[in-house]
C-alpha atoms as a PDB file:
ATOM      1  CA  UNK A   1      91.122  53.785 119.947  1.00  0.00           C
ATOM      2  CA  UNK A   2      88.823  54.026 117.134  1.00  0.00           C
ATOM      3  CA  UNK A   3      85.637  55.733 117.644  1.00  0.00           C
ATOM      4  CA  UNK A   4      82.056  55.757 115.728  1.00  0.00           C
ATOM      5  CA  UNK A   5      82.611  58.965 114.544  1.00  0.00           C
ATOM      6  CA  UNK A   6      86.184  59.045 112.966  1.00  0.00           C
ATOM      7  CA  UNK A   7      84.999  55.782 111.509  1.00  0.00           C
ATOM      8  CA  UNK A   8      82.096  57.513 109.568  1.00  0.00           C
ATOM      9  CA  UNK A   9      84.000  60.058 108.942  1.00  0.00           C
ATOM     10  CA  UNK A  10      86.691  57.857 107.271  1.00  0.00           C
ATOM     11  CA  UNK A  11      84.226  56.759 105.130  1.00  0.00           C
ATOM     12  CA  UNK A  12      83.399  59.978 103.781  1.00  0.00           C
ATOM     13  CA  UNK A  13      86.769  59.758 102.048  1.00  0.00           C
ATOM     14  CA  UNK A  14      87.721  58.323  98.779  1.00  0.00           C
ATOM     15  CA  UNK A  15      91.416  56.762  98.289  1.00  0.00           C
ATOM     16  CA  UNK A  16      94.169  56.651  95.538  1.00  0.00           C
ATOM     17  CA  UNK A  17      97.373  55.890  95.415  1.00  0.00           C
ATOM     18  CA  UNK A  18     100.378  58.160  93.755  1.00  0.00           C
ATOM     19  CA  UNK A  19     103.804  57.825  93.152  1.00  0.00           C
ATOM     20  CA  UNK A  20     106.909  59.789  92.111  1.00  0.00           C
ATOM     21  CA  UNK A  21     107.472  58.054  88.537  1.00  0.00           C
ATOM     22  CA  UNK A  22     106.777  54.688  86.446  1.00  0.00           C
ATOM     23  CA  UNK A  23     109.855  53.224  88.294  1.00  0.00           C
ATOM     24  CA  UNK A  24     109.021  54.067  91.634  1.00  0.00           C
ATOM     25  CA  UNK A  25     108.188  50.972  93.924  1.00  0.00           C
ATOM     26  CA  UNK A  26     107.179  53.070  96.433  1.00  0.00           C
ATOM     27  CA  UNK A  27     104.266  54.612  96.394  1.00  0.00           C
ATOM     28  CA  UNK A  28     101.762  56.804  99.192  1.00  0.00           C
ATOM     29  CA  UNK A  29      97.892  56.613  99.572  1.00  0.00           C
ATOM     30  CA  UNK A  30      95.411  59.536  98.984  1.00  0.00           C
ATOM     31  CA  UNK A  31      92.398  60.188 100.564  1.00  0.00           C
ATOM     32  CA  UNK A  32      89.796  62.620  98.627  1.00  0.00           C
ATOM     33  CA  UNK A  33      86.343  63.957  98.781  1.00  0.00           C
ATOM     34  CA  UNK A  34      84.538  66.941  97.819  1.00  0.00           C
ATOM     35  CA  UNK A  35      84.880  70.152  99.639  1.00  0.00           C
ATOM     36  CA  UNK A  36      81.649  70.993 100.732  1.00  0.00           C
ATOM     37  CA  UNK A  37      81.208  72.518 104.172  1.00  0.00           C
ATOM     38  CA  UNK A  38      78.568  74.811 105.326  1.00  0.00           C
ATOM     39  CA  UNK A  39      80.647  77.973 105.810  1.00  0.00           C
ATOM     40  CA  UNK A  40      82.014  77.366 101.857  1.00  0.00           C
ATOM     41  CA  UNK A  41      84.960  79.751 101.384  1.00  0.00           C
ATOM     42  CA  UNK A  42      85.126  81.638  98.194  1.00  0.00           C
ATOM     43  CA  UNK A  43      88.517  80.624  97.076  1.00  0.00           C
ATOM     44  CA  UNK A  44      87.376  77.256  97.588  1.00  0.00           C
ATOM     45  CA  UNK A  45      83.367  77.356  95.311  1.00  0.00           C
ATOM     46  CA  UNK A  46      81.327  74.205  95.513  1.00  0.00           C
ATOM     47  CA  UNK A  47      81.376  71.877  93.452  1.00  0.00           C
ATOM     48  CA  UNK A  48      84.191  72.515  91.718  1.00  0.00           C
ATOM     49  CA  UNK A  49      87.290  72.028  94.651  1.00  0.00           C
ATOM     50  CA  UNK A  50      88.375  68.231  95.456  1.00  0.00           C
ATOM     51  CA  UNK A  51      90.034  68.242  99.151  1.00  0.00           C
ATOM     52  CA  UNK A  52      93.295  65.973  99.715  1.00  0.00           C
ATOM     53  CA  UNK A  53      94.769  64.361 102.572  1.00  0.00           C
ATOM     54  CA  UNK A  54      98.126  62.540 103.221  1.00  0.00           C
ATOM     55  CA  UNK A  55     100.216  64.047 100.165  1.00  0.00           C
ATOM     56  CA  UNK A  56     103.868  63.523 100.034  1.00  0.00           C
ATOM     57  CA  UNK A  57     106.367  66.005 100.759  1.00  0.00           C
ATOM     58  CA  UNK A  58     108.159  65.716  97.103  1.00  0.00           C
ATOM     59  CA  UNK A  59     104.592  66.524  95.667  1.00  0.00           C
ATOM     60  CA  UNK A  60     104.517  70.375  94.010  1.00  0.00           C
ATOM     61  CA  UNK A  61     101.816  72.301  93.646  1.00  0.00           C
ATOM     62  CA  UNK A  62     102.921  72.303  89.554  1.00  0.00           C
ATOM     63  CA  UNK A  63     102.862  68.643  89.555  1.00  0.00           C
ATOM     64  CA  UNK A  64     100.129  68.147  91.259  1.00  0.00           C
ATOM     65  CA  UNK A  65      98.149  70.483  89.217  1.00  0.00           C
ATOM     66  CA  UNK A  66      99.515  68.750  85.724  1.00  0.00           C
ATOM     67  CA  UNK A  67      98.443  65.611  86.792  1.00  0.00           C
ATOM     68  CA  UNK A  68      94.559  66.153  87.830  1.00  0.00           C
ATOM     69  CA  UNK A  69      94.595  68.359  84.583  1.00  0.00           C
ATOM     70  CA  UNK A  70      95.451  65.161  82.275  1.00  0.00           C
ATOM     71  CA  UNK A  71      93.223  63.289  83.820  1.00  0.00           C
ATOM     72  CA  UNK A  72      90.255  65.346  84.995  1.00  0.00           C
ATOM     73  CA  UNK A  73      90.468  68.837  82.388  1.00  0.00           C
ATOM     74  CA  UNK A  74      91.614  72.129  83.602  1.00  0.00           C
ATOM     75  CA  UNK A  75      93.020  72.995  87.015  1.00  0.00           C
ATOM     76  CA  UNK A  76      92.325  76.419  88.181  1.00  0.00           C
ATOM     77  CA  UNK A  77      94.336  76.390  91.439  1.00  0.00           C
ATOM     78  CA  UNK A  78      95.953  73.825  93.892  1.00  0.00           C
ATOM     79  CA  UNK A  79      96.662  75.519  97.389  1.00  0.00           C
ATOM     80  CA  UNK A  80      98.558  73.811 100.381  1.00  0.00           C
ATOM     81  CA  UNK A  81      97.356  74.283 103.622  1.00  0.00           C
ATOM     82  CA  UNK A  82     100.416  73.046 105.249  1.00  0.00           C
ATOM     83  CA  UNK A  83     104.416  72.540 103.911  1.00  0.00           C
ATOM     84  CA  UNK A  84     105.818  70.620 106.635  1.00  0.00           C
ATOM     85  CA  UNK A  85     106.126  66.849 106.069  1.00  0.00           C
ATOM     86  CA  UNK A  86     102.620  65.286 104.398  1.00  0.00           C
ATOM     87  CA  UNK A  87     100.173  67.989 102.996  1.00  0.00           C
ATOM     88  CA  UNK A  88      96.443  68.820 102.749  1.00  0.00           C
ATOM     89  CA  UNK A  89      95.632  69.822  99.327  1.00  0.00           C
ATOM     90  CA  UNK A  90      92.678  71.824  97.845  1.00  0.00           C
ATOM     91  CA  UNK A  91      92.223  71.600  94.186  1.00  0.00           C
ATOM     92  CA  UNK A  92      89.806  73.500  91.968  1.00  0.00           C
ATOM     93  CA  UNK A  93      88.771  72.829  88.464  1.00  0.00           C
ATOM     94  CA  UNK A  94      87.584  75.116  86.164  1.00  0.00           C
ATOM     95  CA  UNK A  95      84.091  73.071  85.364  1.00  0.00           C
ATOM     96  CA  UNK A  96      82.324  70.910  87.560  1.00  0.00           C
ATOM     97  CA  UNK A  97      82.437  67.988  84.925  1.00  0.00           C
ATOM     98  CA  UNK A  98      86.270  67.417  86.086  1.00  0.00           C
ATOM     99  CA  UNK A  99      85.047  67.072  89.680  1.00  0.00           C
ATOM    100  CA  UNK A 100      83.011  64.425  88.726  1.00  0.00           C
ATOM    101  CA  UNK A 101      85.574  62.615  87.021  1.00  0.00           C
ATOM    102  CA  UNK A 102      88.283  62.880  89.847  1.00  0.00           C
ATOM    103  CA  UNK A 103      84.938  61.214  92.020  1.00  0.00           C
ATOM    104  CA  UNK A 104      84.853  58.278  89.677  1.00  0.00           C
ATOM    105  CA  UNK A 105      88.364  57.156  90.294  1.00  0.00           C
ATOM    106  CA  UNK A 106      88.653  53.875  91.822  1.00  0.00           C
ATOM    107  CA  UNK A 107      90.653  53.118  94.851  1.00  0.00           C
ATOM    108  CA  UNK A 108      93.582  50.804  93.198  1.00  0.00           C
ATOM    109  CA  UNK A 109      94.054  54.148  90.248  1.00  0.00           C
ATOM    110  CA  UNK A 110      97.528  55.158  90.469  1.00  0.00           C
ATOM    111  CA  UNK A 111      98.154  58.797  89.538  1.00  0.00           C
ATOM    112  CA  UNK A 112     102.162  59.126  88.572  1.00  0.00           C
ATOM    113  CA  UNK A 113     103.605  62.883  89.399  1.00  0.00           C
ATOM    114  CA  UNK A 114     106.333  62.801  87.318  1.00  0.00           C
ATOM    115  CA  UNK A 115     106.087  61.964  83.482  1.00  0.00           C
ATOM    116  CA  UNK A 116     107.179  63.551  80.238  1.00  0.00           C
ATOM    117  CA  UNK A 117     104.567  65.802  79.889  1.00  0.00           C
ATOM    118  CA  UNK A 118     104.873  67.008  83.570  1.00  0.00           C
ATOM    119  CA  UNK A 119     108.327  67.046  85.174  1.00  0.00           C
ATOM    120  CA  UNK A 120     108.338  66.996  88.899  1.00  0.00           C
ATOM    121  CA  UNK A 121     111.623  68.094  90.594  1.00  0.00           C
ATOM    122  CA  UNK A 122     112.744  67.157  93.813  1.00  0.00           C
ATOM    123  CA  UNK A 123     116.305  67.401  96.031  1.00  0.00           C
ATOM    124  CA  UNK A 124     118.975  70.048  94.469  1.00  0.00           C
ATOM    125  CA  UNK A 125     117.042  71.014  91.109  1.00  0.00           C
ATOM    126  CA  UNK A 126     113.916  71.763  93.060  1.00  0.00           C
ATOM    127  CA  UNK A 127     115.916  74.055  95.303  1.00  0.00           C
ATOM    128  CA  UNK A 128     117.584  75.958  92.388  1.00  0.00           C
ATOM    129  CA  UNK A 129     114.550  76.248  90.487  1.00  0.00           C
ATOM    130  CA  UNK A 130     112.648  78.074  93.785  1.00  0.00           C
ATOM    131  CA  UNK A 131     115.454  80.253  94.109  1.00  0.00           C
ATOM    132  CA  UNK A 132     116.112  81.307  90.619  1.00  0.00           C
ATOM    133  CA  UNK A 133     111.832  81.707  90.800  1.00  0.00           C
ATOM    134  CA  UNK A 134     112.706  84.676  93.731  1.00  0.00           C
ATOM    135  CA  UNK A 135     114.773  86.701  91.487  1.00  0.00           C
ATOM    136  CA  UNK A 136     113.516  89.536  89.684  1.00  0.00           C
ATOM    137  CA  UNK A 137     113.978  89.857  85.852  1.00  0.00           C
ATOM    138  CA  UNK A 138     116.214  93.023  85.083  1.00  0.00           C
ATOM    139  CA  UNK A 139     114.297  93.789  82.146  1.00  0.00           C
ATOM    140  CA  UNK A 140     110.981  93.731  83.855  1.00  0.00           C
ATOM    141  CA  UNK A 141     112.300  95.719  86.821  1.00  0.00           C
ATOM    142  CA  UNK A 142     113.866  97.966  84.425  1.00  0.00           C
ATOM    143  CA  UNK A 143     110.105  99.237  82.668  1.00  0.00           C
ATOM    144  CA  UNK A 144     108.215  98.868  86.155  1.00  0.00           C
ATOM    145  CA  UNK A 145     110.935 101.421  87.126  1.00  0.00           C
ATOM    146  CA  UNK A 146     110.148 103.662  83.815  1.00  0.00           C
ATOM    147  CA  UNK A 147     106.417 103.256  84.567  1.00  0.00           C
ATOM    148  CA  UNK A 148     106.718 104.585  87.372  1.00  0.00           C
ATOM    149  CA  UNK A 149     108.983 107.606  86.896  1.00  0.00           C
ATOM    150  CA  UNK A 150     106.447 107.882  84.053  1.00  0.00           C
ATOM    151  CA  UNK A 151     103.419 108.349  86.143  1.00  0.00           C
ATOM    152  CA  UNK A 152     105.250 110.644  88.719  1.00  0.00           C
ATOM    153  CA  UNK A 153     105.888 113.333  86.140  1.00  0.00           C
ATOM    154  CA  UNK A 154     102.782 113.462  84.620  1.00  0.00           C
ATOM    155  CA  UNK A 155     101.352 113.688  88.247  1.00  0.00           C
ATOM    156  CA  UNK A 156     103.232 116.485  88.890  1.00  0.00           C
ATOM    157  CA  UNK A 157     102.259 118.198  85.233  1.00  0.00           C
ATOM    158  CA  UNK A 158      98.648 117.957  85.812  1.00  0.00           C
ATOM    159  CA  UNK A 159      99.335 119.337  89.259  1.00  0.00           C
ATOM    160  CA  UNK A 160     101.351 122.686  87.914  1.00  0.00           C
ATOM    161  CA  UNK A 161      98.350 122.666  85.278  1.00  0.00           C
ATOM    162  CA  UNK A 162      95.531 123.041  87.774  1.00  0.00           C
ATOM    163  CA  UNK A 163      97.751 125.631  89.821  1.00  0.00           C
ATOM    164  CA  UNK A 164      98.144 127.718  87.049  1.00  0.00           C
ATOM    165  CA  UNK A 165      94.756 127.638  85.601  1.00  0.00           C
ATOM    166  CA  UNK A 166      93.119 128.078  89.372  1.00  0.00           C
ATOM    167  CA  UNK A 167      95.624 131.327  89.301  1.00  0.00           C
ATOM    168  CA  UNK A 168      93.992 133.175  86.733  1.00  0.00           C
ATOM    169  CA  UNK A 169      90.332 133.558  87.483  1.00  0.00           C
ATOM    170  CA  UNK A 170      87.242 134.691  84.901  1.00  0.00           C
ATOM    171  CA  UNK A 171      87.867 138.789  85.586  1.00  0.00           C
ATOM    172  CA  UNK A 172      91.622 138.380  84.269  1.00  0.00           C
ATOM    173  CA  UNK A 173      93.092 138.586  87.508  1.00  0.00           C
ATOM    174  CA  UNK A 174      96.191 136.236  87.832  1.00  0.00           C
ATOM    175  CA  UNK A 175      97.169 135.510  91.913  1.00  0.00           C
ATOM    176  CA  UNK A 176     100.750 135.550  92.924  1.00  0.00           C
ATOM    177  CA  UNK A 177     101.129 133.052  95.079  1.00  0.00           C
ATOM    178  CA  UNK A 178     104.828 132.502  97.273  1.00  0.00           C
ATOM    179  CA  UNK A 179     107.687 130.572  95.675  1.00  0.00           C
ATOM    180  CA  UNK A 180     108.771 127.821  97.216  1.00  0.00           C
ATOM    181  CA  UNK A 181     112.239 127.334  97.211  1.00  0.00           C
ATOM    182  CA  UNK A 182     113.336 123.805  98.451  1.00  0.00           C
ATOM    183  CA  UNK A 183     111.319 122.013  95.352  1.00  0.00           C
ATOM    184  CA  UNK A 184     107.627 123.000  94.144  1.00  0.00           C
ATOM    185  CA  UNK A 185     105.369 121.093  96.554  1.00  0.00           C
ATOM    186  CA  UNK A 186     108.105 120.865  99.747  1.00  0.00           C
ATOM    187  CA  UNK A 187     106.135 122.048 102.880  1.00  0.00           C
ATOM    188  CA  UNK A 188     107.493 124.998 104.720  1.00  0.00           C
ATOM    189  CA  UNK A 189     109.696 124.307 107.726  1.00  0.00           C
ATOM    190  CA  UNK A 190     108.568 126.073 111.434  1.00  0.00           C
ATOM    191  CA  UNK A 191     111.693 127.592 113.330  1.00  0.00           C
ATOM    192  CA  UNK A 192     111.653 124.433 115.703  1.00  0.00           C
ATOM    193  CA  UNK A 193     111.795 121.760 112.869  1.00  0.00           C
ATOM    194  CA  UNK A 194     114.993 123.970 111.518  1.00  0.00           C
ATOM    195  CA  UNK A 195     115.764 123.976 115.863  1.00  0.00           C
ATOM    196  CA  UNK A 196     115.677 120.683 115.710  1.00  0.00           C
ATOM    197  CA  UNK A 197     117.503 120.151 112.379  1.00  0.00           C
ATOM    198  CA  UNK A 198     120.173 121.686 113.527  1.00  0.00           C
ATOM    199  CA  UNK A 199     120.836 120.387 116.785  1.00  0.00           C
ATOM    200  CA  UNK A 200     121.021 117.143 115.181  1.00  0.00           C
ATOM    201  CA  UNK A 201     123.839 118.421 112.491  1.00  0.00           C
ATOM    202  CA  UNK A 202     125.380 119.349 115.219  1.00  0.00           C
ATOM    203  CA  UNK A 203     125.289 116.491 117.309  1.00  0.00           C
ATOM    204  CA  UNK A 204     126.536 114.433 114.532  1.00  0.00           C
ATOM    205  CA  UNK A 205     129.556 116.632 113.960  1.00  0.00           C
ATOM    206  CA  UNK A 206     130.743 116.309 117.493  1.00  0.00           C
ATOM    207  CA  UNK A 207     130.514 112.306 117.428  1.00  0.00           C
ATOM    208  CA  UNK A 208     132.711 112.710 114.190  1.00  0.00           C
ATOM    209  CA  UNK A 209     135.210 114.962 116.298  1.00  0.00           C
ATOM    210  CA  UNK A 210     138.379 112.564 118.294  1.00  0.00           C
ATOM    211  CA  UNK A 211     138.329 114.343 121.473  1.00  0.00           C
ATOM    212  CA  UNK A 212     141.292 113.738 123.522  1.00  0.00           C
ATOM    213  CA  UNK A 213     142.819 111.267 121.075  1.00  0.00           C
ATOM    214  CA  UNK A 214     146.148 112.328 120.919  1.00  0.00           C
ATOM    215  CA  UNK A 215     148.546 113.301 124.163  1.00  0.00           C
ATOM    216  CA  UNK A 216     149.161 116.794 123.127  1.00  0.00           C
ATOM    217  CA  UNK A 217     144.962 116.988 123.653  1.00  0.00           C
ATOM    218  CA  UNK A 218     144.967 115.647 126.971  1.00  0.00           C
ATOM    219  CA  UNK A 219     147.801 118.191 127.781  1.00  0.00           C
ATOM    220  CA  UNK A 220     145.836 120.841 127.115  1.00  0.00           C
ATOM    221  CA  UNK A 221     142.621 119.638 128.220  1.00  0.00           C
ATOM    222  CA  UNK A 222     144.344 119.607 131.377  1.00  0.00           C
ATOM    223  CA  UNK A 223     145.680 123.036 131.328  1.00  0.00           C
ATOM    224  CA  UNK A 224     142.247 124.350 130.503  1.00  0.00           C
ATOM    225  CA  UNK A 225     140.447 122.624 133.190  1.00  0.00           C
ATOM    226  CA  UNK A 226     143.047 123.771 136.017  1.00  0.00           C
ATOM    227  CA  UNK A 227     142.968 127.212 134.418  1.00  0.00           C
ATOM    228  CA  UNK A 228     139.393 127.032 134.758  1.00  0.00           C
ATOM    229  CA  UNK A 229     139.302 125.696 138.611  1.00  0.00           C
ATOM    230  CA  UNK A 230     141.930 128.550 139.240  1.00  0.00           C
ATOM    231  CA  UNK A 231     139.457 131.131 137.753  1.00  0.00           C
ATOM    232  CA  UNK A 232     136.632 129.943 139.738  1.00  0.00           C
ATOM    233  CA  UNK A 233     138.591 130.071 143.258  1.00  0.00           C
ATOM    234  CA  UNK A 234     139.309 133.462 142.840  1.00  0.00           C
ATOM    235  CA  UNK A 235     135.746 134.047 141.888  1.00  0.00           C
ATOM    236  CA  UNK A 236     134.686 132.262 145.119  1.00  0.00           C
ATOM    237  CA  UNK A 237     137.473 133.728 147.187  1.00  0.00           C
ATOM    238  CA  UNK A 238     135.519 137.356 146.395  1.00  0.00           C
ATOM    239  CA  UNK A 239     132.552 136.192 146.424  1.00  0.00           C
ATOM    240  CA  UNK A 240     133.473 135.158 150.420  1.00  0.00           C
ATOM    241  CA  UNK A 241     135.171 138.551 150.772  1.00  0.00           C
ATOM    242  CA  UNK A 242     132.022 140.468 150.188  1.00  0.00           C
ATOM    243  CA  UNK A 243     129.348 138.505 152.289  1.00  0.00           C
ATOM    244  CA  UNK A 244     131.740 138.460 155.273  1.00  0.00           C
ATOM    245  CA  UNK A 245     131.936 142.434 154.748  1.00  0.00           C
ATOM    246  CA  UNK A 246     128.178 142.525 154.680  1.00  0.00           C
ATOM    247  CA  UNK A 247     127.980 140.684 157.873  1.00  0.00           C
ATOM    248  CA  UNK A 248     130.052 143.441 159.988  1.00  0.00           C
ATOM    249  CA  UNK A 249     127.829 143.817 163.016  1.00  0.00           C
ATOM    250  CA  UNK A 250     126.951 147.698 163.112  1.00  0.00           C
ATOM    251  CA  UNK A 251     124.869 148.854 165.893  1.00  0.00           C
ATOM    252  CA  UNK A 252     124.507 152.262 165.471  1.00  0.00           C
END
């Protein structure tokens, strides 16, 4: 059912029409308008931002982009809102003079994605290029790496330069100050973190151990716990010995 207000708001909306290339047949209808709302988001400035409805899944945002650039001037950014089957589109230009001309188009323009100024992939090259797009250049990761190592040390040169200058003070006195053996800004370790420490070496060395893995173990695991059991009978049998001496009834 069609209501009064989606109707109005329907004609709010400008349409298009786009298609994949010059050869495609097929080809998927656009609705536009300005983005203007009250609550105007700054990504998004007035004015300057066209918002799309109904565009195909093989549009990119790189296509997209190159074609309201040759036809309006210079895109600053296109954004999805959604990647799933037929997307919402934002697009901002750079001047407000291309929003005007994206207004003016008429609703039987045809804007084609794919041309030889802008090449739009789709299917197996589209996947390859978004995948080669994830991996990191080795030559860039190589001087982001040196930057930072860079940075580190002379972090840690201005920080022995201020120790050493706060050391000696305007009389001439120079304060000795503890050395620090695990590395020059390590924290001292309390007696329970080195506890605790240890414990955990040790721990880890007995799950490394193969207790009772061979048969010659078990033997003597045996041995020890009836030699222990023997022990503590003998204990117990003295133990028994005494208390039944200590409950002698003595009268007198």
């Amino acid at each position: 059912m069609v209501t009064k207000a989606s109707k109005q708001n329907a004609k709010n909306f400008k349409t298009l029409w786009v298609r994949f290339d010059a050869d495609s047949s097929d080809k998927h209808q656009l609705f536009f308008k300005e983005h203007s709302i009250r609550n105007q988001e700054p990504e998004y400035p007035r004015k300057r931002t066209l918002f799309v409805l109904n565009v195909p899944p093989y549009a990119t945002i790189d296509c997209l982009s190159n074609a309201f650039a040759n036809l309006c001037g210079n895109v600053q950014s296109v954004t999805f809102s959604n990647t799933k089957g037929f997307k919402t589109a934002y697009i901002v230009f750079k001047q407000e003079s291309s929003l005007d001309k994206a207004m003016e188009f008429s609703k039987d323009f045809i804007i084609t994605l794919k041309s030889e100024k802008s090449i739009c992939l789709t299917g197996l090259e589209r996947w390859c290029k978004e995948y080669n797009d994830t991996l990191y250049d080795e030559q860039l990761m190589k001087k982001d790496i040196e930057e930072c190592i860079a940075s580190y040390d002379k972090q840690i040169q201005d920080h022995i330069a201020q120790e050493k200058a706060a050391e000696e003070d305007n009389d001439g006195w120079v304060t000795i100050t503890g050395g620090k053996k695990r590395g020059q800004f390590a924290p001292s370790r309390k007696e329970s973190t080195i506890g605790k420490v240890q414990q955990k070496e040790e721990q880890r060395k007995k799950k490394k151990q193969l207790l009772n893995f061979y048969t010659f173990q078990i033997r003597e695991t045996k041995k020890q716990n009836l030699a222990e059991l023997r022990k503590k009978f003998e204990l117990d049998k003295k133990r028994l010995q005494e208390l039944k001496q200590k409950r002698t009834f003595k009268p007198f």
